[in-house]
N, C-alpha and C. Protein backbone atom coordinates (compact mmCIF):
# COMPACT_ATOMS: atom_id res chain seq x y z
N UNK A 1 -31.67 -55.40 74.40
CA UNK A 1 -31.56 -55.33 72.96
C UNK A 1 -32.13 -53.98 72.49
N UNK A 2 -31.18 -53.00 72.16
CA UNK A 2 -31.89 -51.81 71.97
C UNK A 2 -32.10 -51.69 70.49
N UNK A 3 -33.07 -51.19 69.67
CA UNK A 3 -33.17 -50.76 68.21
C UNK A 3 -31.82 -50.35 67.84
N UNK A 4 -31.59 -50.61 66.33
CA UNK A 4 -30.39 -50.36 65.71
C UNK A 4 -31.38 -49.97 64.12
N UNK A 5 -31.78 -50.30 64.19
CA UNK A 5 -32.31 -50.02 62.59
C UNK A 5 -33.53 -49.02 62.37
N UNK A 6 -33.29 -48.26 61.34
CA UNK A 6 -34.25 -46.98 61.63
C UNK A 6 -35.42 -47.34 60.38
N UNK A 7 -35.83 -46.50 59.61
CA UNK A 7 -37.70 -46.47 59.02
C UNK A 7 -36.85 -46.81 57.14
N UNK A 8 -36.13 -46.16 56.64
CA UNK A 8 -35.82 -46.45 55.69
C UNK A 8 -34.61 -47.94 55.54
N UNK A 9 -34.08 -48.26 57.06
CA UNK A 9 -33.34 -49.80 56.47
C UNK A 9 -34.21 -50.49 57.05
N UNK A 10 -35.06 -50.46 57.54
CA UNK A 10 -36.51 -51.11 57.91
C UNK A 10 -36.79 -51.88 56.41
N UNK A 11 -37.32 -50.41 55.97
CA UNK A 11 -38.19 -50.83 54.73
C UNK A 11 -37.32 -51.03 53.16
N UNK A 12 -36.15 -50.84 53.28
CA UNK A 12 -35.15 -51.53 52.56
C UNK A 12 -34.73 -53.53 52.17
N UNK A 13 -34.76 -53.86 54.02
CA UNK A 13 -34.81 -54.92 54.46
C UNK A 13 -36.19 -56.02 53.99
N UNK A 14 -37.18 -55.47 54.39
CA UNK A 14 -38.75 -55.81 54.31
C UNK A 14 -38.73 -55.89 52.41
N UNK A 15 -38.07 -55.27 51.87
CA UNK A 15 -38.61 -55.37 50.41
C UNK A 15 -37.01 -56.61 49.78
N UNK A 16 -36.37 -56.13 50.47
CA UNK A 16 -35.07 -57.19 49.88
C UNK A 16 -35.78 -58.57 50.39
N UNK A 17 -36.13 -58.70 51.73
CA UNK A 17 -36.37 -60.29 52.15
C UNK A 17 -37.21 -60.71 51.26
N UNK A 18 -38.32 -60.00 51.01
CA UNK A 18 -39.87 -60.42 50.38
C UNK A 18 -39.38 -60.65 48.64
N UNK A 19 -38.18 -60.30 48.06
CA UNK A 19 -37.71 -60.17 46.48
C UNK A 19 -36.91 -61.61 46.68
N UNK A 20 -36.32 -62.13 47.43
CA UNK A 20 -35.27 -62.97 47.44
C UNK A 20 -36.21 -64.46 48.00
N UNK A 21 -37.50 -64.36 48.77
CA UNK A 21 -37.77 -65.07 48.47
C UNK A 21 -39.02 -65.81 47.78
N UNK A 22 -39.65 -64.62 47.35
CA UNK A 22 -40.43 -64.57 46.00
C UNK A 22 -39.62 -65.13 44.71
N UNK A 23 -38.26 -64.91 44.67
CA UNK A 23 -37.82 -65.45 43.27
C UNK A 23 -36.84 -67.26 43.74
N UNK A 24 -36.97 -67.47 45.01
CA UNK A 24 -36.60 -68.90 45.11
C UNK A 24 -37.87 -69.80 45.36
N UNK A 25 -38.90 -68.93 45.52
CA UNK A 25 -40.22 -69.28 45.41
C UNK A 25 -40.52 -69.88 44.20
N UNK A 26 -40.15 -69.10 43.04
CA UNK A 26 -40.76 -69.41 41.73
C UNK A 26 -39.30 -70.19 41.00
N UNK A 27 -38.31 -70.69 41.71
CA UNK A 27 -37.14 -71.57 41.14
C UNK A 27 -36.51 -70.28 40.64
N UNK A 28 -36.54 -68.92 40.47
CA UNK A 28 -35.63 -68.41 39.06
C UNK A 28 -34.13 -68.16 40.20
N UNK A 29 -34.03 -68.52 41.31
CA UNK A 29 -32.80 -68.87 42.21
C UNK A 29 -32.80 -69.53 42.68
N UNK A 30 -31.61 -70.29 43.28
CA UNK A 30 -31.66 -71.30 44.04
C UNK A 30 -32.40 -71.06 45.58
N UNK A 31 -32.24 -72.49 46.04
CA UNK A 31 -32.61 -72.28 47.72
C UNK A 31 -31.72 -71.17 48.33
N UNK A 32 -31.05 -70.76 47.99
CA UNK A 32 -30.55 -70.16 49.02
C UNK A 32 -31.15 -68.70 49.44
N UNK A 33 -32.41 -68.10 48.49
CA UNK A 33 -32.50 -67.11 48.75
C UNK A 33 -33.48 -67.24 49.30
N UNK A 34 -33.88 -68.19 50.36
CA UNK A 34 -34.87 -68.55 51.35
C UNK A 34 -33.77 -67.89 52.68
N UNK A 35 -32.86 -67.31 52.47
CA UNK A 35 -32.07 -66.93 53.58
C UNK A 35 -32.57 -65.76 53.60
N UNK A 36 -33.38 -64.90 52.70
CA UNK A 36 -34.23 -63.60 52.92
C UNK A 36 -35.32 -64.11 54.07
N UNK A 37 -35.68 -64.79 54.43
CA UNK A 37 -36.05 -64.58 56.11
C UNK A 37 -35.07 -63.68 57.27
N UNK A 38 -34.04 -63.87 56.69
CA UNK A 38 -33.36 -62.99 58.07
C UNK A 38 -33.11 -61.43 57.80
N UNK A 39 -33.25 -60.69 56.56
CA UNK A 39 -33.43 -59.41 56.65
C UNK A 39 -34.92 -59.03 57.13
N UNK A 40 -36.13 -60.00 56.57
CA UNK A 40 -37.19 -60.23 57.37
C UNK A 40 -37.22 -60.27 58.84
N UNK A 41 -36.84 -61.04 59.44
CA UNK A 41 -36.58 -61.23 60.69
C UNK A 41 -36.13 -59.88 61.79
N UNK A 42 -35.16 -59.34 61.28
CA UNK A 42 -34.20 -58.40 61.29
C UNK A 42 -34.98 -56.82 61.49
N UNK A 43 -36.16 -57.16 60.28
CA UNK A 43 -36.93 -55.64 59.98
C UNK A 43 -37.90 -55.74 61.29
N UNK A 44 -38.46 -56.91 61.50
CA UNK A 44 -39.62 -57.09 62.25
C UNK A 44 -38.88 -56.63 63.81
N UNK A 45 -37.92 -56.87 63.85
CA UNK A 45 -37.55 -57.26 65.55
C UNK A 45 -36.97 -55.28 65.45
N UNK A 46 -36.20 -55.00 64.61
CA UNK A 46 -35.89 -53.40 64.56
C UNK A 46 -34.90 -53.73 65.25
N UNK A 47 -33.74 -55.04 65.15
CA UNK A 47 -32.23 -55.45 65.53
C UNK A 47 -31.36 -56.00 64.67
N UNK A 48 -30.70 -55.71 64.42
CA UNK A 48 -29.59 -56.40 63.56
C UNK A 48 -28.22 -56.43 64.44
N UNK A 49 -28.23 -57.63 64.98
CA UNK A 49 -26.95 -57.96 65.22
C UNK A 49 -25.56 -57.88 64.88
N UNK A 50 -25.47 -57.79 63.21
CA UNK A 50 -23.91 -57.67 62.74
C UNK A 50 -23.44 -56.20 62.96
N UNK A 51 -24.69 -55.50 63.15
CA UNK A 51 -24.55 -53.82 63.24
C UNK A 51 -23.60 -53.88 64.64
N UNK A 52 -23.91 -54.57 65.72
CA UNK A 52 -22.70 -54.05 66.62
C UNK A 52 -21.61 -53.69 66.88
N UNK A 53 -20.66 -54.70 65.73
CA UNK A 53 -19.37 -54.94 66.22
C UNK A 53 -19.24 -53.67 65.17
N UNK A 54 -19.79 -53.09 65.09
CA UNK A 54 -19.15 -51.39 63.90
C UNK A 54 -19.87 -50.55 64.35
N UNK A 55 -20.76 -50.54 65.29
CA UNK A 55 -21.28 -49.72 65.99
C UNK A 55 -22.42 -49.10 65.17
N UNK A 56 -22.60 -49.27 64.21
CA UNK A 56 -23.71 -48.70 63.53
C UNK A 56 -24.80 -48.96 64.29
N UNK A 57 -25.87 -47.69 63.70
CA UNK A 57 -27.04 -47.11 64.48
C UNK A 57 -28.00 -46.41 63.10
N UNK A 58 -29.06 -47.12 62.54
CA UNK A 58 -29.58 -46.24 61.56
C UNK A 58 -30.95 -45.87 62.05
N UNK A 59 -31.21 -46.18 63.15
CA UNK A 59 -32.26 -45.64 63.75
C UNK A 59 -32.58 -44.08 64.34
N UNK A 60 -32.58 -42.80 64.12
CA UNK A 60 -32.58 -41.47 64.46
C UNK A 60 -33.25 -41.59 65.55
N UNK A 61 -33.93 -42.11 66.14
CA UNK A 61 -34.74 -42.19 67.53
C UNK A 61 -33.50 -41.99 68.51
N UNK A 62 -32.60 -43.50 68.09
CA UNK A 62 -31.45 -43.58 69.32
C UNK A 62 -30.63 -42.26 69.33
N UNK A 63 -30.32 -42.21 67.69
CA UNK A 63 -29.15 -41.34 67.75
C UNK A 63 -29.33 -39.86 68.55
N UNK A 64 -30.78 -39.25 69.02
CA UNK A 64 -31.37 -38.17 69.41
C UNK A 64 -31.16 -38.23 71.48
N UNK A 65 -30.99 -39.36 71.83
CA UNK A 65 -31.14 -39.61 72.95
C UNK A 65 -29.72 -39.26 73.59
């Protein structure tokens, strides 16, 4: 599983998960934005899976190698 995600969709991810479920936290959305665990998930691990099948790479580490 190599990194796919670089420092700014890192911290893009990390602030979308933590907004989506801060506001199903407080009811002003439904449950569903308890699905912000997986851009969470996503930031922590530095993988995003859907990135494969398009080949995307926002990580500059890889792209240097």
């Amino acid at each position: 599983m190599k990194t796919n995600i670089g420092s700014i969709d890192r911290v893009v991810r990390i602030i979308a998960g933590v907004t989506l479920i801060a506001l199903a936290a407080t009811g002003i959305i439904s449950v569903w934005g308890y699905f912000g665990v997986v851009p969470l998930l996503t930031a922590f691990v530095r993988f995003c899976p859907a990135y494969l099948p398009f080949g995307i790479n926002t990580c500059t580490a890889e792209k240097q190698k």
